[in-house]
C-alpha atoms as a PDB file:
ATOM      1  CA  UNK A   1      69.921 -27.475  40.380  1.00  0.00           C
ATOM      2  CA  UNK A   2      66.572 -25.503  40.644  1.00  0.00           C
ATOM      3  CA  UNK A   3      64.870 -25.294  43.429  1.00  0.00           C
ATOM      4  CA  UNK A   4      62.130 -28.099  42.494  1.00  0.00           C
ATOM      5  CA  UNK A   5      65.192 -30.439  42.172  1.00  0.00           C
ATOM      6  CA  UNK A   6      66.937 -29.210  45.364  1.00  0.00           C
ATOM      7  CA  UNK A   7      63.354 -29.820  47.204  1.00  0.00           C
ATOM      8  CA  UNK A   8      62.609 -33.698  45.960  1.00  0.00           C
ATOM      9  CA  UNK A   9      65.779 -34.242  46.877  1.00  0.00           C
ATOM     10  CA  UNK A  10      65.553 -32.850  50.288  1.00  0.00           C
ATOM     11  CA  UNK A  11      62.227 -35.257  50.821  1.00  0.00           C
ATOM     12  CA  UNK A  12      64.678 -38.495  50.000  1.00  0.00           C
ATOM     13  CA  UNK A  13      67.453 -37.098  51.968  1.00  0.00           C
ATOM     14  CA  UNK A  14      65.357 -36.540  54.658  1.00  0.00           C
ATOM     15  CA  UNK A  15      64.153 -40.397  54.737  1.00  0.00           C
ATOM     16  CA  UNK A  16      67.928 -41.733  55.182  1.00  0.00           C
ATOM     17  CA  UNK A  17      69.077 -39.248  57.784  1.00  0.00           C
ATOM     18  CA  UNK A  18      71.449 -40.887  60.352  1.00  0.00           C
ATOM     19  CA  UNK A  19      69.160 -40.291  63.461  1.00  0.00           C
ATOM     20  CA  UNK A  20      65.586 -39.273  63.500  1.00  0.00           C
ATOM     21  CA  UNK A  21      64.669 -35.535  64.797  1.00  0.00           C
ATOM     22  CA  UNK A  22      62.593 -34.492  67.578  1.00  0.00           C
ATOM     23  CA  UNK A  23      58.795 -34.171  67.027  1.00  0.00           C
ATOM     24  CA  UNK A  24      59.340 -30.502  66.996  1.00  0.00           C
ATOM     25  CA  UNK A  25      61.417 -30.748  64.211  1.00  0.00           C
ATOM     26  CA  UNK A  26      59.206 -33.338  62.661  1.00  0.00           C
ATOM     27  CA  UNK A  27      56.288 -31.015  63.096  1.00  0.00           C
ATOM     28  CA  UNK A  28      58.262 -28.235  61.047  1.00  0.00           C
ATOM     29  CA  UNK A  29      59.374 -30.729  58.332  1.00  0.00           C
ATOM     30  CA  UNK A  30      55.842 -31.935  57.585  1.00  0.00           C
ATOM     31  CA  UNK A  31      54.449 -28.388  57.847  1.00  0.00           C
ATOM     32  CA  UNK A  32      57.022 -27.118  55.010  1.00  0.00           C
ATOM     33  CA  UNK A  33      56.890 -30.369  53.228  1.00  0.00           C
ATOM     34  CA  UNK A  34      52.988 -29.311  52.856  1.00  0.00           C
ATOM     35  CA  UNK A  35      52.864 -25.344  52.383  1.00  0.00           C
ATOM     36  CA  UNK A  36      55.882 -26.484  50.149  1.00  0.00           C
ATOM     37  CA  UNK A  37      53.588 -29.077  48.103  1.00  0.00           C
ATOM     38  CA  UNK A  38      50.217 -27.825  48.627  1.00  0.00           C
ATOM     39  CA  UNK A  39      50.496 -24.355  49.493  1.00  0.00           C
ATOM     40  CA  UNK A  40      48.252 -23.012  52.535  1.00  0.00           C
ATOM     41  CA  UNK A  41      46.335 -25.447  54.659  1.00  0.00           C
ATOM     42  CA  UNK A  42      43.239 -27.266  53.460  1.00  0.00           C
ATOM     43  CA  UNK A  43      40.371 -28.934  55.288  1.00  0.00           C
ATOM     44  CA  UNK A  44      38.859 -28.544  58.405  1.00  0.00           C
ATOM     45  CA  UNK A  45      41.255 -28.985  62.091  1.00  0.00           C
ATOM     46  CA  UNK A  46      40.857 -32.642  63.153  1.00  0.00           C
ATOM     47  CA  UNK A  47      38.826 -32.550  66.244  1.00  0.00           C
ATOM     48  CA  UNK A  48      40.204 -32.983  70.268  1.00  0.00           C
ATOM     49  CA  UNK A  49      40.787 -36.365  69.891  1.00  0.00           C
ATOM     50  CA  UNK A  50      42.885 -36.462  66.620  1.00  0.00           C
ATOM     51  CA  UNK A  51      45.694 -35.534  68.538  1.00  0.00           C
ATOM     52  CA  UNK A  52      48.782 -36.131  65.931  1.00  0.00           C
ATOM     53  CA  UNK A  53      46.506 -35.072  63.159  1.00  0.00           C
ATOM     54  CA  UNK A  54      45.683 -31.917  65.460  1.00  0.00           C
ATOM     55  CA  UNK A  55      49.546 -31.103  65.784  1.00  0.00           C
ATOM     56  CA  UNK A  56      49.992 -31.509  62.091  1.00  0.00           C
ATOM     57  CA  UNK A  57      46.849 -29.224  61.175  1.00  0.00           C
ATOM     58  CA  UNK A  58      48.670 -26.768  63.568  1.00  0.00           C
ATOM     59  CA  UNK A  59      51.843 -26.437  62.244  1.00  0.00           C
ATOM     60  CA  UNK A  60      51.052 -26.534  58.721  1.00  0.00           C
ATOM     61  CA  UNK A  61      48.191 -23.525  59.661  1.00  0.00           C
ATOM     62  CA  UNK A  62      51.093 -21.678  61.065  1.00  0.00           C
ATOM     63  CA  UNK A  63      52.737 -21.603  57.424  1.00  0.00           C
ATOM     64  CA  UNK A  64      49.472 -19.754  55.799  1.00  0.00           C
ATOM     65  CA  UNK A  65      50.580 -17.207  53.655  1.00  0.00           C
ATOM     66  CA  UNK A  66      54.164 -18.388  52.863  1.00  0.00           C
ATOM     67  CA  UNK A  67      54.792 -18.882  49.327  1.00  0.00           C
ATOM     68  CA  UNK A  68      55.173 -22.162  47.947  1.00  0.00           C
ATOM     69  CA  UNK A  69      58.840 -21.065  47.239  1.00  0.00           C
ATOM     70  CA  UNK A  70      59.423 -19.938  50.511  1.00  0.00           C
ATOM     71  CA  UNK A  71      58.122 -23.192  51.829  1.00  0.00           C
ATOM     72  CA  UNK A  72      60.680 -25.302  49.561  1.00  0.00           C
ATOM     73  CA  UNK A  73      63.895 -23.260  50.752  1.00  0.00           C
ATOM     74  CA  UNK A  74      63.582 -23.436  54.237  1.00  0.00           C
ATOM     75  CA  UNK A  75      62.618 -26.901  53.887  1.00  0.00           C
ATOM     76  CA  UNK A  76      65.740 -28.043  51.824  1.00  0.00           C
ATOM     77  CA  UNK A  77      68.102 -26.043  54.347  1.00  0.00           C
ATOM     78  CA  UNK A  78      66.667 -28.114  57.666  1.00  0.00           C
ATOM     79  CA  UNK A  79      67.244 -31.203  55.712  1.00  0.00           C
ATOM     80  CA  UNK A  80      70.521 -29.669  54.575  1.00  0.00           C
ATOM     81  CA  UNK A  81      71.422 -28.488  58.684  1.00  0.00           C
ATOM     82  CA  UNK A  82      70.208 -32.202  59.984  1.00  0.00           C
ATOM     83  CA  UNK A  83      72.261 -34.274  57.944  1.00  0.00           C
ATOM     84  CA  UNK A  84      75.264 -32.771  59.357  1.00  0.00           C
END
């Protein structure tokens, strides 16, 4: 299975997993789910009161400069750890 494959099926997996992470882990998945995607981050930081948007903007941001690749692997292998 390439790793495109491997990585849409990650994003369904990750939709039916048997209890729902912690926000950290949340954070990461959307992060990798976007450098993954859409490669670095885009836009401008949502402002002080955006606070969930603010998070998101943060942890994708952290990502910046990890191939898209990259991105898709370690995304696929927390989906892969979590539904254990």
């Amino acid at each position: 299975m390439t790793l495109q494959a491997q990585f849409a099926q990650a994003q369904a997996d990750s939709k039916t997993l048997s209890e729902r992470p912690d926000n950290m882990t949340m954070l990461k998945m959307y992060a990798l789910f976007k450098q993954g995607s859409s490669g670095d981050v885009q836009g401008e930081r949502p402002g002080m009161t955006d606070f969930v948007g603010r998070a998101k903007w943060d942890a994708w941001n952290e990502l910046k400069g990890t191939s898209q690749e990259a991105a898709q692997q370690q995304y696929v292998d927390l989906v892969e750890g979590l539904k254990d």
